[in-house]
PDB file of N, CA and C in Angstrom:
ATOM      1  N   UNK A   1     -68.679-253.046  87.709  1.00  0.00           N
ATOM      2  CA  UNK A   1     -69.852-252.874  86.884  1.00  0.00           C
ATOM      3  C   UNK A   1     -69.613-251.849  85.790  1.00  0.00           C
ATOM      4  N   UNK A   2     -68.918-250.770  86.050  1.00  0.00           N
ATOM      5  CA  UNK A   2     -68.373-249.601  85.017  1.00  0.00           C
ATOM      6  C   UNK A   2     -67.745-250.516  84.188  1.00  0.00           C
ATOM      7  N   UNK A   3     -67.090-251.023  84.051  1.00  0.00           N
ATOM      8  CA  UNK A   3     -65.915-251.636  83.590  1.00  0.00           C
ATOM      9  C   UNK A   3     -66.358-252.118  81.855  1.00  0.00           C
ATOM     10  N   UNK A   4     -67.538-253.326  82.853  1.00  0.00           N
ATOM     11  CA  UNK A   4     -68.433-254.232  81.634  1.00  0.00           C
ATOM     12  C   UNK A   4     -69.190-252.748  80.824  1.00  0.00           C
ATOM     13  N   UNK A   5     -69.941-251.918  81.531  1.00  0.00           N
ATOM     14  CA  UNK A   5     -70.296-251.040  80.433  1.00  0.00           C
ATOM     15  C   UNK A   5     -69.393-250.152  79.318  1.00  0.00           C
ATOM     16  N   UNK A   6     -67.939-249.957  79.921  1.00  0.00           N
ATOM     17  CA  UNK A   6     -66.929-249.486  78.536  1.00  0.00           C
ATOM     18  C   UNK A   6     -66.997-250.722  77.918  1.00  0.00           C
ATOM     19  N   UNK A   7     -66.908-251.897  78.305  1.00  0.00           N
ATOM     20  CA  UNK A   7     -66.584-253.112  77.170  1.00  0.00           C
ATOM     21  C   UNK A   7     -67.332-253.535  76.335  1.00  0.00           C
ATOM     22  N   UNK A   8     -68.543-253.513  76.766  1.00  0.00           N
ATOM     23  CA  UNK A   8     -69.934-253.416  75.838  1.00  0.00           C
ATOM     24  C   UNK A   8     -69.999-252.577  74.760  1.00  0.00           C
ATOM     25  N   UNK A   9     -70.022-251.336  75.334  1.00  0.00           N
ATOM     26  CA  UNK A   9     -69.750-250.200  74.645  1.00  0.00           C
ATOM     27  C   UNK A   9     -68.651-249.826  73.307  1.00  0.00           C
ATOM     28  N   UNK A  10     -67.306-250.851  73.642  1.00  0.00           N
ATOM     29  CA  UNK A  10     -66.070-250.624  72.902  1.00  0.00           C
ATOM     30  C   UNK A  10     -66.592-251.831  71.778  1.00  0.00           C
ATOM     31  N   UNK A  11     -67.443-252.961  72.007  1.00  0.00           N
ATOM     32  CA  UNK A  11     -67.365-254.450  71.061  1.00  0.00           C
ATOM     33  C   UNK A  11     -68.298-254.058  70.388  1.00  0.00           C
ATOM     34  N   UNK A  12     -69.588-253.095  70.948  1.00  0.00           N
ATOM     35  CA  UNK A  12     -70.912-252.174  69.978  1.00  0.00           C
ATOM     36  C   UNK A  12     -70.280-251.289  68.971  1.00  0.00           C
ATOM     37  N   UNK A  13     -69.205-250.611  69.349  1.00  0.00           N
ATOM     38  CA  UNK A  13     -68.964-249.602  67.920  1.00  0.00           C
ATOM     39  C   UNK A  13     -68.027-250.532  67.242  1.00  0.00           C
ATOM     40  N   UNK A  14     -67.010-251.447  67.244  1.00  0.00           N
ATOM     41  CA  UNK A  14     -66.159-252.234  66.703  1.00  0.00           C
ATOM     42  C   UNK A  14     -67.370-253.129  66.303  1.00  0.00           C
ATOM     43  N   UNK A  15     -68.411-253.569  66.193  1.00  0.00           N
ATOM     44  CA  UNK A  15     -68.686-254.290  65.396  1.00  0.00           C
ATOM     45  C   UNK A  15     -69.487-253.398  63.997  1.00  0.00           C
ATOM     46  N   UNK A  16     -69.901-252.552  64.671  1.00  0.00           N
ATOM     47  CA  UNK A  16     -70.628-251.071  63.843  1.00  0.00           C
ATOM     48  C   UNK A  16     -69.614-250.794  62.630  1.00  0.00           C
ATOM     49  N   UNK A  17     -68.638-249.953  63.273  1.00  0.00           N
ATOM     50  CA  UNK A  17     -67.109-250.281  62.471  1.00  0.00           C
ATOM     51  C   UNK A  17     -66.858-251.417  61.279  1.00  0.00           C
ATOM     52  N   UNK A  18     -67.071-252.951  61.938  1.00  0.00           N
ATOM     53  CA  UNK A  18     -66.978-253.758  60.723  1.00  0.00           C
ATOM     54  C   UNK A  18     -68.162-253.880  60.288  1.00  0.00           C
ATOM     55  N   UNK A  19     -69.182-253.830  60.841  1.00  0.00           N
ATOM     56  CA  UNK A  19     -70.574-253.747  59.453  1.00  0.00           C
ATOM     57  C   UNK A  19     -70.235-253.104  58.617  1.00  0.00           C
ATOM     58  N   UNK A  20     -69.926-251.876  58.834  1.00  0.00           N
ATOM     59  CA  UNK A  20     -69.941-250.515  57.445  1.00  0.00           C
ATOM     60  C   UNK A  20     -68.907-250.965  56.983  1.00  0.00           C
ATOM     61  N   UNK A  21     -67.572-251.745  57.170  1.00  0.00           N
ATOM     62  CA  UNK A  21     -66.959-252.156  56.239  1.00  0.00           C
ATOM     63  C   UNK A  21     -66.894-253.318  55.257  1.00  0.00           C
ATOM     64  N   UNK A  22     -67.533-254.331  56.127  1.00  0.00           N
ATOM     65  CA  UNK A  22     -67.831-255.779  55.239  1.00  0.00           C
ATOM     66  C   UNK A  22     -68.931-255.625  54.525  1.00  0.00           C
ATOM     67  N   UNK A  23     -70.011-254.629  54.923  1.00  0.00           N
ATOM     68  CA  UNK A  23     -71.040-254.646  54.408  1.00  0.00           C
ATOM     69  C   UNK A  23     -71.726-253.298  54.133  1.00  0.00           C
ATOM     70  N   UNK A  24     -70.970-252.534  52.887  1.00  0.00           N
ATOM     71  CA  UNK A  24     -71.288-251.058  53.166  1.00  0.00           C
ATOM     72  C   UNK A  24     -72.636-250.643  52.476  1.00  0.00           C
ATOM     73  N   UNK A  25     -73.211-251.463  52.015  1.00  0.00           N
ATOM     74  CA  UNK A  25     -74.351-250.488  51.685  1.00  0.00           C
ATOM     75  C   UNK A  25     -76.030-251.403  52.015  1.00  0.00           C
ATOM     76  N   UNK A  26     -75.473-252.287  52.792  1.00  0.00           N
ATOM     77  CA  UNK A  26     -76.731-252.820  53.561  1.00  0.00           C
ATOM     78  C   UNK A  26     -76.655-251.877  54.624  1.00  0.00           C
ATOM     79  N   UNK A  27     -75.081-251.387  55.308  1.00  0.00           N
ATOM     80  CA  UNK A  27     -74.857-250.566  56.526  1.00  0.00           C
ATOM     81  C   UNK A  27     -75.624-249.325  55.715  1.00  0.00           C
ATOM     82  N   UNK A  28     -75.772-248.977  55.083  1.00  0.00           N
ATOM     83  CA  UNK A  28     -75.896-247.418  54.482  1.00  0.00           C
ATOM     84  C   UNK A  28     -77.629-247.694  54.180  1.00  0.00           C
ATOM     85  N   UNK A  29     -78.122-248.631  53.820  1.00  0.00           N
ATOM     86  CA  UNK A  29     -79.654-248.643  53.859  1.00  0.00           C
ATOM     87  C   UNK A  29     -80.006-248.789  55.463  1.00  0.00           C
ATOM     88  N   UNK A  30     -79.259-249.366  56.330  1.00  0.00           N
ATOM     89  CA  UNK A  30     -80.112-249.404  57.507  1.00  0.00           C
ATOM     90  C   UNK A  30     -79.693-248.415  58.546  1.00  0.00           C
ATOM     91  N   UNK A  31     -78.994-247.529  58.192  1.00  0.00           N
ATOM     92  CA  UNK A  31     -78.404-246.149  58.752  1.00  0.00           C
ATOM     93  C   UNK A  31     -79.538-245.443  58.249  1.00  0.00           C
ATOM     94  N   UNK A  32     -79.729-245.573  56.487  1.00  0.00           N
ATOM     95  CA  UNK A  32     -80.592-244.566  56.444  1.00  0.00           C
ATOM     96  C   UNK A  32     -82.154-245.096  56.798  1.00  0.00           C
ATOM     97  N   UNK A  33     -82.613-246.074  57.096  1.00  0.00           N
ATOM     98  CA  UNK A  33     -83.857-246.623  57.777  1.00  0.00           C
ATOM     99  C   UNK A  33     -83.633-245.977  59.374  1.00  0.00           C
ATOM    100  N   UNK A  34     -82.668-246.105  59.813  1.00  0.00           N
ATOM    101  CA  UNK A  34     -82.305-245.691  61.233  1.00  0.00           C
ATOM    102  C   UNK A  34     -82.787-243.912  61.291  1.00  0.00           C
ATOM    103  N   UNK A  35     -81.971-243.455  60.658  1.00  0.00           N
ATOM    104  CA  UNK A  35     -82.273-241.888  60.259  1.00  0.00           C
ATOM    105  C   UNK A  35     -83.616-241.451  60.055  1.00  0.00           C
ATOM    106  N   UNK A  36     -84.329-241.955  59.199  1.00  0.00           N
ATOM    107  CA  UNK A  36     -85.751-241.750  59.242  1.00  0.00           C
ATOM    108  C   UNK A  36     -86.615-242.041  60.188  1.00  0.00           C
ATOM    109  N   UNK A  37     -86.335-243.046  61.057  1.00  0.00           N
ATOM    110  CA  UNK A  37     -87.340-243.564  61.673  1.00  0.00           C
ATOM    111  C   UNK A  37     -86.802-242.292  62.942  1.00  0.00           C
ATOM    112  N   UNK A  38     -85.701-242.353  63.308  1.00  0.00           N
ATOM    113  CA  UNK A  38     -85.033-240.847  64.385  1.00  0.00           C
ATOM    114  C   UNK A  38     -86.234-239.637  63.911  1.00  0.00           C
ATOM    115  N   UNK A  39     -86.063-239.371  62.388  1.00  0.00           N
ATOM    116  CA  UNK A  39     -86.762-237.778  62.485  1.00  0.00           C
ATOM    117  C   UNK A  39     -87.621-237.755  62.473  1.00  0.00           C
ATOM    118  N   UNK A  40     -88.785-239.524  62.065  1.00  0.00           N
ATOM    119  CA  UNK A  40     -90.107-239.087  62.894  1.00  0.00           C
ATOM    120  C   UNK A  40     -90.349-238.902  64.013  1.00  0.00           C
ATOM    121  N   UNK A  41     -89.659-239.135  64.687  1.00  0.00           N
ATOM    122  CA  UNK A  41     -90.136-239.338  66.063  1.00  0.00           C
ATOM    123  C   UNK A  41     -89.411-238.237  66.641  1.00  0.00           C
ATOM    124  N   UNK A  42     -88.767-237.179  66.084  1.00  0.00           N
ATOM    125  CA  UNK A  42     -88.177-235.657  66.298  1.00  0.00           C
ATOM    126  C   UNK A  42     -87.213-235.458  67.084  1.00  0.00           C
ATOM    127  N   UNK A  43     -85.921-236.572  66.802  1.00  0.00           N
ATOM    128  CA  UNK A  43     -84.783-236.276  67.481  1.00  0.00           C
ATOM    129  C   UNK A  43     -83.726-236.137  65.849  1.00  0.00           C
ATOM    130  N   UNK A  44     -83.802-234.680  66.146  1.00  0.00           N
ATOM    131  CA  UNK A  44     -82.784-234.174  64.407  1.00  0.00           C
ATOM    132  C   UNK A  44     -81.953-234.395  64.359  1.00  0.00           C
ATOM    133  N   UNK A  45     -81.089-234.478  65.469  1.00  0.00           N
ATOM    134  CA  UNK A  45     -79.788-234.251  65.638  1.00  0.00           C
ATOM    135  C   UNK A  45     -79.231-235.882  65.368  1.00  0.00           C
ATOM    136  N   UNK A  46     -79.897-236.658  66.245  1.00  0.00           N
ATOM    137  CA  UNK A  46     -79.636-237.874  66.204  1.00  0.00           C
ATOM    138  C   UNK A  46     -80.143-238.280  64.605  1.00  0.00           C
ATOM    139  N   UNK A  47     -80.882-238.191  64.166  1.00  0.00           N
ATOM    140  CA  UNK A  47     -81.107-238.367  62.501  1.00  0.00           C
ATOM    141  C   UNK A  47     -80.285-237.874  61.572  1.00  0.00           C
ATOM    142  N   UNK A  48     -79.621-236.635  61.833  1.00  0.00           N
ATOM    143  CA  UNK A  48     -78.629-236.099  60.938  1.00  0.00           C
ATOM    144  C   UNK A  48     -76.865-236.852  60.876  1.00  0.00           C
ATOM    145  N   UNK A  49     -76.995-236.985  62.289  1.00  0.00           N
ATOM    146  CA  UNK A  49     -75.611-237.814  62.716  1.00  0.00           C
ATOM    147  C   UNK A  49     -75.874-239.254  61.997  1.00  0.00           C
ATOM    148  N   UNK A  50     -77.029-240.260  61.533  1.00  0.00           N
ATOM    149  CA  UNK A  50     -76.973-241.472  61.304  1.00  0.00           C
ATOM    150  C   UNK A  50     -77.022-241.254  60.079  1.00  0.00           C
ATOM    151  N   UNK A  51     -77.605-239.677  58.945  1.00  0.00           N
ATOM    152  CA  UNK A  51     -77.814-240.529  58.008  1.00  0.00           C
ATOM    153  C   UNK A  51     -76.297-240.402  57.236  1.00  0.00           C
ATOM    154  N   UNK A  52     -76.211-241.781  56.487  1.00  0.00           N
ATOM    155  CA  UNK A  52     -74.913-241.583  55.427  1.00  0.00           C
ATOM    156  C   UNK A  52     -74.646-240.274  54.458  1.00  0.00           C
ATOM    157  N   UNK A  53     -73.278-240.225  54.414  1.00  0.00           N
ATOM    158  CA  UNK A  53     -73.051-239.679  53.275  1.00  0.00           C
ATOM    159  C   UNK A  53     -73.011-239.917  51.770  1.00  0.00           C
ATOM    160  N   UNK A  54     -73.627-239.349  51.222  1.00  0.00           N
ATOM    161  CA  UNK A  54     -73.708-239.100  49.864  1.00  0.00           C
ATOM    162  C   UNK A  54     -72.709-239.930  48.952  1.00  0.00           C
ATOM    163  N   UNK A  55     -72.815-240.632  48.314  1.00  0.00           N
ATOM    164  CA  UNK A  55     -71.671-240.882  47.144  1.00  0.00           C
ATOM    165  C   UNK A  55     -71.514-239.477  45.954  1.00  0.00           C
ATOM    166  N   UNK A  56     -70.355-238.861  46.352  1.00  0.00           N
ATOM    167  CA  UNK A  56     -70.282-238.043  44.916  1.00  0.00           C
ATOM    168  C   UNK A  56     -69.033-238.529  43.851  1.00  0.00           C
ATOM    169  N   UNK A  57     -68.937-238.473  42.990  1.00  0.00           N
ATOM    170  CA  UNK A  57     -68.418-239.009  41.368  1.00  0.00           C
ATOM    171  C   UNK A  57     -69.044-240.214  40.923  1.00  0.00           C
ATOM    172  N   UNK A  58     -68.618-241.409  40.883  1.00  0.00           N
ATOM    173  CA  UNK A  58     -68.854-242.318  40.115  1.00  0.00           C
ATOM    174  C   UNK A  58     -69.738-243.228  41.562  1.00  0.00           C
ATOM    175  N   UNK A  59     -69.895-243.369  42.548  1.00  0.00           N
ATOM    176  CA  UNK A  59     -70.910-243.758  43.403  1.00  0.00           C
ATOM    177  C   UNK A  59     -71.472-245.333  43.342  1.00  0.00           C
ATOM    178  N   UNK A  60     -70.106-246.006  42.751  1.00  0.00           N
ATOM    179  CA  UNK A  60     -70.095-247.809  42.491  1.00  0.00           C
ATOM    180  C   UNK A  60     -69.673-247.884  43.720  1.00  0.00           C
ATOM    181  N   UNK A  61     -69.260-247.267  44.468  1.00  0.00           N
ATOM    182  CA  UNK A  61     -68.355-247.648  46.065  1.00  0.00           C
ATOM    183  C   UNK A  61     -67.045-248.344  45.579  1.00  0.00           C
ATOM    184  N   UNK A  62     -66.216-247.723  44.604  1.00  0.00           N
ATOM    185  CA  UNK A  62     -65.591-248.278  43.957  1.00  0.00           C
ATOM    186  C   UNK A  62     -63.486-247.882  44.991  1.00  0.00           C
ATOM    187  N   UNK A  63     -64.223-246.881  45.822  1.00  0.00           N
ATOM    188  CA  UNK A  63     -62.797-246.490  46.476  1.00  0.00           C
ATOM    189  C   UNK A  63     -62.585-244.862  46.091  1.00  0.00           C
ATOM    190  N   UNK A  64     -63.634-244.448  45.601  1.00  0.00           N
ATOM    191  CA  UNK A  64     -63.164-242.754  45.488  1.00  0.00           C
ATOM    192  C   UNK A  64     -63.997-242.258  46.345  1.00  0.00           C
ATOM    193  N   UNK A  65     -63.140-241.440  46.193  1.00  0.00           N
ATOM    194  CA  UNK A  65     -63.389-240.132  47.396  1.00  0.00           C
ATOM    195  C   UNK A  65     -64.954-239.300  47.614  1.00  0.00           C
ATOM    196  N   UNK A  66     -65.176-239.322  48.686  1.00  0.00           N
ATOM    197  CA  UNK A  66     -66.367-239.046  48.946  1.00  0.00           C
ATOM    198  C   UNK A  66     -66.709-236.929  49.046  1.00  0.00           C
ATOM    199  N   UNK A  67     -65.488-236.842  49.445  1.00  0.00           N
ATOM    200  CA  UNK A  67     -65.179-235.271  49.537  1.00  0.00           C
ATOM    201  C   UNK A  67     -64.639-234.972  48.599  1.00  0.00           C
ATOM    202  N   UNK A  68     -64.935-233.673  48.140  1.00  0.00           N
ATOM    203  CA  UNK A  68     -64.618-232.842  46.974  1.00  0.00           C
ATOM    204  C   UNK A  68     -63.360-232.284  47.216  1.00  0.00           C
ATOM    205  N   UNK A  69     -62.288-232.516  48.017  1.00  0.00           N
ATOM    206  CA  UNK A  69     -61.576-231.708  47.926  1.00  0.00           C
ATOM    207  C   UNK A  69     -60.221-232.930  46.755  1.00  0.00           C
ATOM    208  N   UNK A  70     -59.782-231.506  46.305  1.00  0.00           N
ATOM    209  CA  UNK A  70     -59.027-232.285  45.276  1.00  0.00           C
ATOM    210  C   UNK A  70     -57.672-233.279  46.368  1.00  0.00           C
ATOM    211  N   UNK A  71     -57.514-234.395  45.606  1.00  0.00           N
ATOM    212  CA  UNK A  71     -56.372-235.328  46.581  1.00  0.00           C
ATOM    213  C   UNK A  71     -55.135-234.778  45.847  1.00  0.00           C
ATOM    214  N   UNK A  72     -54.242-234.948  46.825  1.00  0.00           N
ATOM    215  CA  UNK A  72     -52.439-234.397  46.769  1.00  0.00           C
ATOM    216  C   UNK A  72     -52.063-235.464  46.050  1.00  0.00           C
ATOM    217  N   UNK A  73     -51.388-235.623  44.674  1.00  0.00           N
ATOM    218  CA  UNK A  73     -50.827-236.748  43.993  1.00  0.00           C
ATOM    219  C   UNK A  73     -49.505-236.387  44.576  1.00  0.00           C
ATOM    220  N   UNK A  74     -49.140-238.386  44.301  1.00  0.00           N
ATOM    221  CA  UNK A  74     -47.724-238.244  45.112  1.00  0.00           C
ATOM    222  C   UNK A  74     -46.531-237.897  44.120  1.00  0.00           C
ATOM    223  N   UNK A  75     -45.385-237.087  44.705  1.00  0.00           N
ATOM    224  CA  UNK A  75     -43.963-236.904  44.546  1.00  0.00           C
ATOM    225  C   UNK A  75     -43.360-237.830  43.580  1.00  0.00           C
ATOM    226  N   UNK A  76     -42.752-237.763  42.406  1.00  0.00           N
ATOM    227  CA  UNK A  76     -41.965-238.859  41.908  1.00  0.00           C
ATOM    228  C   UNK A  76     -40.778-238.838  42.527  1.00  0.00           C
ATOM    229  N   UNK A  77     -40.315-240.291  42.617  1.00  0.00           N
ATOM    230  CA  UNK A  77     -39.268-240.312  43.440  1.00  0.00           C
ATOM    231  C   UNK A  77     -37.944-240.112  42.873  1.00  0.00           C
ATOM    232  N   UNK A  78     -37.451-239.855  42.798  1.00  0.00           N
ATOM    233  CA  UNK A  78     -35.840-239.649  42.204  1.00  0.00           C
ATOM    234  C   UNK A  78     -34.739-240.419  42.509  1.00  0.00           C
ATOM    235  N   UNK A  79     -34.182-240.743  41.834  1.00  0.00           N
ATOM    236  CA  UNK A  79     -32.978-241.632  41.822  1.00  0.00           C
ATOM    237  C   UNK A  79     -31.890-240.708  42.278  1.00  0.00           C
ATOM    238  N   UNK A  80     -31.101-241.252  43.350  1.00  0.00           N
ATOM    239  CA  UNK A  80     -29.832-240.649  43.800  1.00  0.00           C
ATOM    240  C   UNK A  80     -28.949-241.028  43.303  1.00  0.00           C
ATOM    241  N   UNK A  81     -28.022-240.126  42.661  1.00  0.00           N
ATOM    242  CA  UNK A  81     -26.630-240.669  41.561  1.00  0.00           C
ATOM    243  C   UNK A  81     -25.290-239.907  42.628  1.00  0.00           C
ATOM    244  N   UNK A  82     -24.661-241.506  42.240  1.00  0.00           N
ATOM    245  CA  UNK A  82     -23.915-241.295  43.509  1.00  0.00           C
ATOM    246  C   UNK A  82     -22.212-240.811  42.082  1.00  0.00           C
ATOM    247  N   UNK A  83     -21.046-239.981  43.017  1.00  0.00           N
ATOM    248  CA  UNK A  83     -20.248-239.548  41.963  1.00  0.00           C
ATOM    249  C   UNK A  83     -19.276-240.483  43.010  1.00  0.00           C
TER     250      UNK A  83
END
């Protein structure tokens, strides 16, 4: 009986998982419907954990970065010259 409840449990966040990815901003309106409806009813914690994060720069969901911290550009690679 344990068993079926990890498996339930593992196919509930794996599908959670692919909502927010196939579908990120229907996932992000009903996270944040989820979130609100949590802090009326006065569980904060659980409202703070659902609601989304913020888009900061350009906020098309275009693939940038959601955190401010500056990204590490990569290394040019160098050609090895052989003698």
């Amino acid at each position: 009986m344990f068993e079926y409840l990890i498996v339930a449990v593992l196919v509930l966040w794996s599908a959670v998982v692919v909502f927010k990815k196939v579908f990120p901003q229907t996932a992000s309106s009903a996270f944040l419907a989820l979130s609100n409806q949590c802090q009326r009813l006065g569980w904060q914690r659980l409202a703070v954990w659902l609601k989304p994060k913020m888009a900061v720069g350009c906020g098309g969901n275009c693939g940038c970065s959601t955190d401010e911290a500056e990204t590490k550009k990569p290394e040019t690679i160098q050609t090895v010259k052989w003698r």
